[in-house]
PDB file of N, CA and C in Angstrom:
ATOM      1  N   UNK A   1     -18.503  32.593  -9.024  1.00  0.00           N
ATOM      2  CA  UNK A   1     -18.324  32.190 -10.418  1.00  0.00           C
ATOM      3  C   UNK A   1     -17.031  32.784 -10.947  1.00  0.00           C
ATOM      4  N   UNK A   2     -16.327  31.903 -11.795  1.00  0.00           N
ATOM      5  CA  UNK A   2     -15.136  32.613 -12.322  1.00  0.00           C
ATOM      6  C   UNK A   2     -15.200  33.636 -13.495  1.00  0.00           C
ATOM      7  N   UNK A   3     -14.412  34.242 -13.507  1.00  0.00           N
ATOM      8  CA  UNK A   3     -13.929  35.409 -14.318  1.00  0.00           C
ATOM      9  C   UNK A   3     -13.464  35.215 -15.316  1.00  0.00           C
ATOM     10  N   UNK A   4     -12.254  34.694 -15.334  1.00  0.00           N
ATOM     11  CA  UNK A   4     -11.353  34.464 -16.380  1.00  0.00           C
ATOM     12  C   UNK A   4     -11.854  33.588 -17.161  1.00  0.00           C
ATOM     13  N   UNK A   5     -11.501  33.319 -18.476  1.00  0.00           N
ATOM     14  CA  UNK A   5     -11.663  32.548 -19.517  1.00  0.00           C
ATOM     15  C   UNK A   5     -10.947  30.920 -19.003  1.00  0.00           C
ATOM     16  N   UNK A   6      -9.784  31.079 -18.488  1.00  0.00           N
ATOM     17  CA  UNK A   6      -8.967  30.310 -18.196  1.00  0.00           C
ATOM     18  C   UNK A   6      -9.571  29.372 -17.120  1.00  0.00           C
ATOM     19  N   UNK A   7     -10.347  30.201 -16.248  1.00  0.00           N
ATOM     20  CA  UNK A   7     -11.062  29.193 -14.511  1.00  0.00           C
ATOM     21  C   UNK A   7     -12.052  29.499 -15.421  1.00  0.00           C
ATOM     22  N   UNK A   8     -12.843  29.350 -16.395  1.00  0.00           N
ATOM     23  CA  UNK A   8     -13.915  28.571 -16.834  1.00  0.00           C
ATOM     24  C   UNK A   8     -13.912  27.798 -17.477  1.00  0.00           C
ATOM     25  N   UNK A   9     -12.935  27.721 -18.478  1.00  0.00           N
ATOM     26  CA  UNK A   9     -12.319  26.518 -18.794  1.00  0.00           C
ATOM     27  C   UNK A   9     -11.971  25.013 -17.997  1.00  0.00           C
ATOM     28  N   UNK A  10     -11.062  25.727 -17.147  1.00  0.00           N
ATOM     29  CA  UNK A  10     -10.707  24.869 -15.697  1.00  0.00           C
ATOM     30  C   UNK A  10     -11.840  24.171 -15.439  1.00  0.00           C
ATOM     31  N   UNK A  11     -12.866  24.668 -14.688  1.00  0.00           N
ATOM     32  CA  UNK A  11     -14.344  24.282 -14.403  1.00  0.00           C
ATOM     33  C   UNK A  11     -14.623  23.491 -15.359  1.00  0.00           C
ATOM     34  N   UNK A  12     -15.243  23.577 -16.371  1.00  0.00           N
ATOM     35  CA  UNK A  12     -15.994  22.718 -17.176  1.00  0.00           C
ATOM     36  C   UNK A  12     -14.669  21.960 -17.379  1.00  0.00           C
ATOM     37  N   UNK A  13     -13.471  21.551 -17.512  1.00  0.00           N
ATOM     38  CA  UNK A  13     -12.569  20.200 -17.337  1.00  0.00           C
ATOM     39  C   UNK A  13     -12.894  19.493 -16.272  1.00  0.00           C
ATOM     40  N   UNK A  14     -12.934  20.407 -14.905  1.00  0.00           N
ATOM     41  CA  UNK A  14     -13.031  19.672 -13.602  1.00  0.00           C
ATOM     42  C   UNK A  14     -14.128  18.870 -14.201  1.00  0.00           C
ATOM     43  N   UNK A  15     -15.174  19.184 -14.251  1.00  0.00           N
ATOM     44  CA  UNK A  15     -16.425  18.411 -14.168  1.00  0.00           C
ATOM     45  C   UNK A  15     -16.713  17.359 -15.328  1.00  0.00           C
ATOM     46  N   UNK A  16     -16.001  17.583 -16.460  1.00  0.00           N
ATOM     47  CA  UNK A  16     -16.074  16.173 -17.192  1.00  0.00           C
ATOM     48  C   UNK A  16     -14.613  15.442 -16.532  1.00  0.00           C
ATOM     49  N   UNK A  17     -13.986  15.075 -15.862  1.00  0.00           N
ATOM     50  CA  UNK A  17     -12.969  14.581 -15.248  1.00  0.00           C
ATOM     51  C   UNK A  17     -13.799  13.886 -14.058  1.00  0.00           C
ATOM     52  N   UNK A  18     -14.473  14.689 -14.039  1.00  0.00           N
ATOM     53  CA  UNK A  18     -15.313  14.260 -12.835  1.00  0.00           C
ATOM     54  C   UNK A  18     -16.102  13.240 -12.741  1.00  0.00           C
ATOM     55  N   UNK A  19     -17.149  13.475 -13.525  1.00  0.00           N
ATOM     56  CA  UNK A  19     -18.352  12.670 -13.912  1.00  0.00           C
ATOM     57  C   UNK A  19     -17.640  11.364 -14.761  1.00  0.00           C
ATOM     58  N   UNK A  20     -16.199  11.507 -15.898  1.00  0.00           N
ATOM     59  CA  UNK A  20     -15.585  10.551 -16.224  1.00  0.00           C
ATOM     60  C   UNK A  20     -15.039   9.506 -15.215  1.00  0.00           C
ATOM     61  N   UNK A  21     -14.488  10.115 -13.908  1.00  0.00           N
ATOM     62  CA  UNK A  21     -14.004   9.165 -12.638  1.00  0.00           C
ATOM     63  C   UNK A  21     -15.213   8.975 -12.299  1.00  0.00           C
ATOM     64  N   UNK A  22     -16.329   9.183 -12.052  1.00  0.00           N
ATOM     65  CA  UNK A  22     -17.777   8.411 -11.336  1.00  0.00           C
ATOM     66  C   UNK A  22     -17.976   7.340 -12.186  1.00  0.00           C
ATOM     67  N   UNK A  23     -18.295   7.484 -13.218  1.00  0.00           N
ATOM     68  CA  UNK A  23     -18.720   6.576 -14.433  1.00  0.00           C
ATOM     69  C   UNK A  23     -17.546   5.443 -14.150  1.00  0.00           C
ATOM     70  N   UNK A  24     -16.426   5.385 -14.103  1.00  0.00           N
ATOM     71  CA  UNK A  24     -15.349   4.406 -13.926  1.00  0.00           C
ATOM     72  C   UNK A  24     -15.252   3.405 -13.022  1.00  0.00           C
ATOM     73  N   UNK A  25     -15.375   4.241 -11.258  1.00  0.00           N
ATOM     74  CA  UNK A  25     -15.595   4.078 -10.078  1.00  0.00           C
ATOM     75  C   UNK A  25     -17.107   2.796  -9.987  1.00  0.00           C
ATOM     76  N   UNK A  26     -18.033   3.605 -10.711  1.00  0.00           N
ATOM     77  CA  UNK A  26     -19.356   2.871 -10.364  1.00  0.00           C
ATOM     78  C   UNK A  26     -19.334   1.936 -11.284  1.00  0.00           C
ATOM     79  N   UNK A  27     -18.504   1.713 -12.289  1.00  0.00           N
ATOM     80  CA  UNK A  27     -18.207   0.369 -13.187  1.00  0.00           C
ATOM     81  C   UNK A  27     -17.755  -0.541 -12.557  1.00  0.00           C
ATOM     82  N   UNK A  28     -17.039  -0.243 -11.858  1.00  0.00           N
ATOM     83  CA  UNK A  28     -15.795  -1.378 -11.102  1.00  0.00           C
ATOM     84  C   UNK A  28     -16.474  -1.938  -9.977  1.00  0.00           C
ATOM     85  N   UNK A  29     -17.888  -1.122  -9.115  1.00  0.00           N
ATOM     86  CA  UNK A  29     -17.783  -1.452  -8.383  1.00  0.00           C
ATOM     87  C   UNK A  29     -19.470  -2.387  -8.763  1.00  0.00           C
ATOM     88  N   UNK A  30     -19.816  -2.042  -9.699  1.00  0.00           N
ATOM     89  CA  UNK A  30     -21.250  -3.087 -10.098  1.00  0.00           C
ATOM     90  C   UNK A  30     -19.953  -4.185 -10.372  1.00  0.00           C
ATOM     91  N   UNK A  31     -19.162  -4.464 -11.222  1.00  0.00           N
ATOM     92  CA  UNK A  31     -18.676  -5.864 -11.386  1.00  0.00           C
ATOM     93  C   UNK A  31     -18.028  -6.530  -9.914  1.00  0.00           C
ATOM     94  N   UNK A  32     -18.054  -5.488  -8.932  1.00  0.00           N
ATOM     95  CA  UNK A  32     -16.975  -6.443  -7.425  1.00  0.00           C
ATOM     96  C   UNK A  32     -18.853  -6.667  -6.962  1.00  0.00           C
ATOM     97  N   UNK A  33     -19.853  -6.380  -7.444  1.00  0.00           N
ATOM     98  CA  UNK A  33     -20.848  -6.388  -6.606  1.00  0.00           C
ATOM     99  C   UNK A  33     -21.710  -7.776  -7.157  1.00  0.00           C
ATOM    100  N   UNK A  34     -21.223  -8.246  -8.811  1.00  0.00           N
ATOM    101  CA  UNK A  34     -21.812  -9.222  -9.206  1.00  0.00           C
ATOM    102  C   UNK A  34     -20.643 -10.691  -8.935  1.00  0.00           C
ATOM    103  N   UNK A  35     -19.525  -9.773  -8.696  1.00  0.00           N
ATOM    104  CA  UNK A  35     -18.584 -11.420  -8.660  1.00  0.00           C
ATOM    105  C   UNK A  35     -18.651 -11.680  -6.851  1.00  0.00           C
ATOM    106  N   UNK A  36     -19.606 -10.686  -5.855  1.00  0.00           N
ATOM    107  CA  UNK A  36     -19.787 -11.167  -4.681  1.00  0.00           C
ATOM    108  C   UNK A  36     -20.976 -12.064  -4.718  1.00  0.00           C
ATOM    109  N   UNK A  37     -22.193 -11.799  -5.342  1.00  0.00           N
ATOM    110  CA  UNK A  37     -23.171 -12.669  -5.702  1.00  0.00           C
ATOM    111  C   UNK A  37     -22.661 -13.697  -6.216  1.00  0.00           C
ATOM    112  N   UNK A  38     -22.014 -13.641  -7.739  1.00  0.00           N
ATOM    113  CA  UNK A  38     -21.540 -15.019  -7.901  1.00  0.00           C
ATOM    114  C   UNK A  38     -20.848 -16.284  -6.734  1.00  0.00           C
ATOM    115  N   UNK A  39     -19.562 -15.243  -5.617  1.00  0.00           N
ATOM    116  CA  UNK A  39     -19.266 -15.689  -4.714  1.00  0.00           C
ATOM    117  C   UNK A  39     -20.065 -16.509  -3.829  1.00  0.00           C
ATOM    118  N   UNK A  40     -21.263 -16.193  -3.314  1.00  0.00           N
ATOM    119  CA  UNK A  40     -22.081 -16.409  -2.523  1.00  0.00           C
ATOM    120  C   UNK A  40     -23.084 -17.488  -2.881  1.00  0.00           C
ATOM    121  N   UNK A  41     -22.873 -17.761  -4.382  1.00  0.00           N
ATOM    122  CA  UNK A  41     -23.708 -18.545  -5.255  1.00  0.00           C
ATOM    123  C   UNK A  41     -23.142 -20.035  -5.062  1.00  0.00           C
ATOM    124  N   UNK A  42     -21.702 -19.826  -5.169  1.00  0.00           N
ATOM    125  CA  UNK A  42     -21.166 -21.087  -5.317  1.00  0.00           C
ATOM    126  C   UNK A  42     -21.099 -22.235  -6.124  1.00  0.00           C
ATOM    127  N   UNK A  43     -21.187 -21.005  -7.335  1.00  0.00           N
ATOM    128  CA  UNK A  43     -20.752 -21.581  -8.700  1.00  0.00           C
ATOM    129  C   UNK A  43     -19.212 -21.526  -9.243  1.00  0.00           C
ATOM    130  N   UNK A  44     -18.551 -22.357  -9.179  1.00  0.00           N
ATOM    131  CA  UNK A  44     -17.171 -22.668  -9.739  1.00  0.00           C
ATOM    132  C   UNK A  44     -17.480 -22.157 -10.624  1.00  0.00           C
ATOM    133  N   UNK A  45     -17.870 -22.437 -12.311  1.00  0.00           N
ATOM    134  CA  UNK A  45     -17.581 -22.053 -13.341  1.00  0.00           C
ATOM    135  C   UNK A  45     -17.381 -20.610 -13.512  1.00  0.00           C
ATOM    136  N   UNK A  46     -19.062 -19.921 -12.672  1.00  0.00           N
ATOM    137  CA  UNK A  46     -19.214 -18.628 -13.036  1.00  0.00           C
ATOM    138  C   UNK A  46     -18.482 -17.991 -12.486  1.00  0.00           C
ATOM    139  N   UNK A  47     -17.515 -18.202 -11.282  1.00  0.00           N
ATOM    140  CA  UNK A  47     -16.678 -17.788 -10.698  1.00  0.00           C
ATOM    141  C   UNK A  47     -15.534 -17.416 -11.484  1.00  0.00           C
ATOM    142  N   UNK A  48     -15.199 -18.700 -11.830  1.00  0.00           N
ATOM    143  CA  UNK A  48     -13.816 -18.738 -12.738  1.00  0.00           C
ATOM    144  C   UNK A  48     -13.642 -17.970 -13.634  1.00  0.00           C
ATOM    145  N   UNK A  49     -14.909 -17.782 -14.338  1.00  0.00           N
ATOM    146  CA  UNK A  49     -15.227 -16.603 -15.527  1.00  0.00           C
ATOM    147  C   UNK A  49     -15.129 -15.306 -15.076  1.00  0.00           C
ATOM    148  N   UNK A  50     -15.168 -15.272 -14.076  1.00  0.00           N
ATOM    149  CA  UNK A  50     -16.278 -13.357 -13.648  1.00  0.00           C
ATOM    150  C   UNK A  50     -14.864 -12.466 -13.117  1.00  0.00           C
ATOM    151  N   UNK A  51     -14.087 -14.145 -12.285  1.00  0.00           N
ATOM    152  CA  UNK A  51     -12.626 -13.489 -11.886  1.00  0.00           C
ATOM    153  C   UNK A  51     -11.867 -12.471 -12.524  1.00  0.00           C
ATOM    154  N   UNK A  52     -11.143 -12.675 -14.172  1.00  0.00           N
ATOM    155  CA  UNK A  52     -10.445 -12.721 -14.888  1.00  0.00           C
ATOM    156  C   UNK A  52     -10.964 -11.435 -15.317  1.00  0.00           C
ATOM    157  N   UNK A  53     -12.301 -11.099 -15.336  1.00  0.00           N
ATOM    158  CA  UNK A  53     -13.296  -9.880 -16.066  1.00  0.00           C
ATOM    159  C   UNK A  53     -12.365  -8.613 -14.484  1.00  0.00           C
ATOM    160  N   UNK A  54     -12.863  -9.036 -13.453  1.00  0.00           N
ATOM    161  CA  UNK A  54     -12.884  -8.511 -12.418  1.00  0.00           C
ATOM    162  C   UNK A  54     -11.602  -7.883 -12.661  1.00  0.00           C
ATOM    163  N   UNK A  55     -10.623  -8.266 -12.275  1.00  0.00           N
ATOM    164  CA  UNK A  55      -9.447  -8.355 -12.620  1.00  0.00           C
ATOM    165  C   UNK A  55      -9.071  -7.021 -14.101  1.00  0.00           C
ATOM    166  N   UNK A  56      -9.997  -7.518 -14.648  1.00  0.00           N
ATOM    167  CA  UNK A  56      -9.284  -6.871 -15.595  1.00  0.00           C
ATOM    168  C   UNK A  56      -9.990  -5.059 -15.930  1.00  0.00           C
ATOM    169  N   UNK A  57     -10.476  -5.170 -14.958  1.00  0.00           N
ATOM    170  CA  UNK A  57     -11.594  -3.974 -15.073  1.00  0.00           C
ATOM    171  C   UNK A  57     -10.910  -3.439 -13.495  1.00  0.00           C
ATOM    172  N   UNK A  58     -10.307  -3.303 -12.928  1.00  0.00           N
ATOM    173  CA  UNK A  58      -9.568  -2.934 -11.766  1.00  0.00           C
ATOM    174  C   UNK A  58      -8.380  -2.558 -12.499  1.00  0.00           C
ATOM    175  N   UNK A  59      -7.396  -3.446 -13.224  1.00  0.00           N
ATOM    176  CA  UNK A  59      -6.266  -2.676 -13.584  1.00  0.00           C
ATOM    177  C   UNK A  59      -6.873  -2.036 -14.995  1.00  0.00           C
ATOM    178  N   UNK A  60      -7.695  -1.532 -15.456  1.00  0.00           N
ATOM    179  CA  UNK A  60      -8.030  -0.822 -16.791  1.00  0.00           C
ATOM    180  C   UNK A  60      -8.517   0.671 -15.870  1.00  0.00           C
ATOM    181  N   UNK A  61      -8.888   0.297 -14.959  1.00  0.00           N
ATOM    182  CA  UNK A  61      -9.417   1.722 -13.303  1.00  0.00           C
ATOM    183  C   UNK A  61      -8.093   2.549 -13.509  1.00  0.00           C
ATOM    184  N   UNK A  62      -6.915   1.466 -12.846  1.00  0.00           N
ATOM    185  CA  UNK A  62      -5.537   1.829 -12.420  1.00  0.00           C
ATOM    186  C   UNK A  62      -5.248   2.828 -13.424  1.00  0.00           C
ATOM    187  N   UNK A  63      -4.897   1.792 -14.653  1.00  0.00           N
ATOM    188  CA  UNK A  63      -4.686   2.865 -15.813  1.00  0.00           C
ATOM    189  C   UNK A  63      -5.129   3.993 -16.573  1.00  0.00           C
ATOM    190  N   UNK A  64      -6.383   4.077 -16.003  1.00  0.00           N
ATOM    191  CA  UNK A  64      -7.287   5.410 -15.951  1.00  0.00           C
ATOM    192  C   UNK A  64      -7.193   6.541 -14.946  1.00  0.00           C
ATOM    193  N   UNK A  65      -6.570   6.452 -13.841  1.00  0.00           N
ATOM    194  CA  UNK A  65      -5.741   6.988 -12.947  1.00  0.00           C
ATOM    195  C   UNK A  65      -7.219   7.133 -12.057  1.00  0.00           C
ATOM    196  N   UNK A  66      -8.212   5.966 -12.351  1.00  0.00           N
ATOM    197  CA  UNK A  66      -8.898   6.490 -10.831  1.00  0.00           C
ATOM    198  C   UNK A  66      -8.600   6.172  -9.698  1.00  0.00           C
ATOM    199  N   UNK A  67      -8.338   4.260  -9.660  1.00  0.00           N
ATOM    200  CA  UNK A  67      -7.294   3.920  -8.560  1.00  0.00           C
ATOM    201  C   UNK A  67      -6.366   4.255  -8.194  1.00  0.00           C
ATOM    202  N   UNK A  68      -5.698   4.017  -7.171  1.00  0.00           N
ATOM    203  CA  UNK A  68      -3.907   3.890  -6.852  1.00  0.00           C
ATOM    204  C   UNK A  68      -3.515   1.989  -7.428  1.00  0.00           C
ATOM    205  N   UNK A  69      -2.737   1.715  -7.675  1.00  0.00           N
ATOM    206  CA  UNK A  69      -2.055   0.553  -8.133  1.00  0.00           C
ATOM    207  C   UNK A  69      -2.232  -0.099  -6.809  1.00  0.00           C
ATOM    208  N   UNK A  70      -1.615   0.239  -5.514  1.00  0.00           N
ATOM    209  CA  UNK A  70      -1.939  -0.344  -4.392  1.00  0.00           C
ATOM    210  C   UNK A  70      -3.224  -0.541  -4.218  1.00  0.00           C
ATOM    211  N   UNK A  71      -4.454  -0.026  -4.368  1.00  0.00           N
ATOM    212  CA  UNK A  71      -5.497  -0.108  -3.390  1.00  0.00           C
ATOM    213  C   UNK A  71      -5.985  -1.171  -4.527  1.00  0.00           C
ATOM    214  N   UNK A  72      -5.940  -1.364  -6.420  1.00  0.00           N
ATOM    215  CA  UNK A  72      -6.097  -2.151  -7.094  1.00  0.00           C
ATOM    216  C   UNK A  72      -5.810  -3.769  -6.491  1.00  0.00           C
ATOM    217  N   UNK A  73      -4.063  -3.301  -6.121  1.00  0.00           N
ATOM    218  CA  UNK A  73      -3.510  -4.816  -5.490  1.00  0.00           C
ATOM    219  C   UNK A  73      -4.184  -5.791  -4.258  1.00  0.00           C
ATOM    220  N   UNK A  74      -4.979  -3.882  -3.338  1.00  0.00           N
ATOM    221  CA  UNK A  74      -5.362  -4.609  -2.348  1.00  0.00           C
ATOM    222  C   UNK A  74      -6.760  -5.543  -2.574  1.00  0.00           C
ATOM    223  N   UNK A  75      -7.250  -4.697  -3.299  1.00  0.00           N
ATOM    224  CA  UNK A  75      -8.886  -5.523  -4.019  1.00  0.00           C
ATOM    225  C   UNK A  75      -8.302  -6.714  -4.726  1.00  0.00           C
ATOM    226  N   UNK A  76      -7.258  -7.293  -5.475  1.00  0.00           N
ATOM    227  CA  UNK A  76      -7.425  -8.545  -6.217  1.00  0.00           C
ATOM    228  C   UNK A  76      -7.065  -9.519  -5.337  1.00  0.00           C
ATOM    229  N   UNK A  77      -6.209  -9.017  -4.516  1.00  0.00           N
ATOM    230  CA  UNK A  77      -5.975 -10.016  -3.364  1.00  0.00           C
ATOM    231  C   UNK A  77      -7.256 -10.665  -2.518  1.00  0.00           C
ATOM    232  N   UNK A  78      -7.637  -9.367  -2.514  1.00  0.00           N
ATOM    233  CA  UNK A  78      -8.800 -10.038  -0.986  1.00  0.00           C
ATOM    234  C   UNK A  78      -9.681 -11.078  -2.106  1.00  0.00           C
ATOM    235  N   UNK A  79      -9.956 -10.633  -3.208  1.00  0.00           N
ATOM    236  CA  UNK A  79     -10.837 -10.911  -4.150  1.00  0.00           C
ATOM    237  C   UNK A  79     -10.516 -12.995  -4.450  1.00  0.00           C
ATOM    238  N   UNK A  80      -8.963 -12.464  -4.534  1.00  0.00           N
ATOM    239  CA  UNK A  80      -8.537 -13.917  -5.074  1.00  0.00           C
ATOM    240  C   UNK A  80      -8.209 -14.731  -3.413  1.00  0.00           C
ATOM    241  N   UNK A  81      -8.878 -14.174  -2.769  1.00  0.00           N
ATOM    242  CA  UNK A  81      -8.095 -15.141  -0.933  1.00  0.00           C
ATOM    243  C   UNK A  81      -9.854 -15.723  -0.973  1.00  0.00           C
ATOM    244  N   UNK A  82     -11.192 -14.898  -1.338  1.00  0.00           N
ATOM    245  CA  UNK A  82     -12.170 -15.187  -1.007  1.00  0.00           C
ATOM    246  C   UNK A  82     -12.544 -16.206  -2.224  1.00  0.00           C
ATOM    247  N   UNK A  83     -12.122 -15.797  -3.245  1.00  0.00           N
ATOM    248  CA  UNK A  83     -12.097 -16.858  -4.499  1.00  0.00           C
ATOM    249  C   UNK A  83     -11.597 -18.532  -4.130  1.00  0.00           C
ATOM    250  N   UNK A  84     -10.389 -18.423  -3.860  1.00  0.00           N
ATOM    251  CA  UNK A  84      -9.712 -19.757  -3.434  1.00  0.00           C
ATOM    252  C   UNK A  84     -10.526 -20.524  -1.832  1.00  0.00           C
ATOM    253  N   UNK A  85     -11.057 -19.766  -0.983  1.00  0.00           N
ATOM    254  CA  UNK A  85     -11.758 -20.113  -0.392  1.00  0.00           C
ATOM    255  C   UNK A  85     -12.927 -21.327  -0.381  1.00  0.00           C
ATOM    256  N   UNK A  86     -13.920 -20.097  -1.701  1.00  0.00           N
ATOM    257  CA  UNK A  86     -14.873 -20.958  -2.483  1.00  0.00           C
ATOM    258  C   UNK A  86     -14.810 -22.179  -2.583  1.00  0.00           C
ATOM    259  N   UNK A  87     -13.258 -21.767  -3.376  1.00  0.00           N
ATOM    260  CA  UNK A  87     -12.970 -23.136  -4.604  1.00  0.00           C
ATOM    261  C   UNK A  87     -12.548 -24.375  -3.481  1.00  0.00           C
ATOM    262  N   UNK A  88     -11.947 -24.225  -2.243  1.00  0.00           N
ATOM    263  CA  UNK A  88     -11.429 -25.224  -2.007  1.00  0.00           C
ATOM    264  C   UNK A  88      -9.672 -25.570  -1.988  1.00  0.00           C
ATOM    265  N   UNK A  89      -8.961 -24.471  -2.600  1.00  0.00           N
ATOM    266  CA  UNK A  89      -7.895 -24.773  -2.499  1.00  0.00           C
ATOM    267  C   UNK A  89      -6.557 -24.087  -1.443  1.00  0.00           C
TER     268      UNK A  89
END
């Protein structure tokens, strides 16, 4: 256990930083988990809708500094290659 005022401070930051990146992480990943159902559904509309959400809840991650910008890029890609798939184009 720490001593200082300063590493207990530290500590209790770590851990709401913490539990703030879980909460973020497990947001992003219930919405990649409902736009794979939708995927699998093979509903155009709801697709079209759920995309744009998806999307926008990945770069709102980024800007929260839980992602990297790359690994964001790499998820919308695969996201939008399996999307266009669906669709047909």
């Amino acid at each position: 256990m720490a001593n200082l005022k300063q590493s207990k401070k530290r500590i209790k930051q770590d851990k709401k930083k913490y539990l703030r990146n879980r909460r973020n992480v497990s947001r992003v990943k219930t919405f990649i988990k409902k736009f794979l159902v939708v995927l699998k559904s093979l509903d155009n509309t709801s697709l079209l809708n759920d995309y744009p959400i998806l999307v926008s809840e990945i770069d709102k991650s980024v800007r929260r500094g839980v992602f990297h910008k790359n690994k964001a890029n790499r998820l919308k890609s695969l996201f939008n290659k399996k999307m266009k798939v669906v669709l047909g184009m």
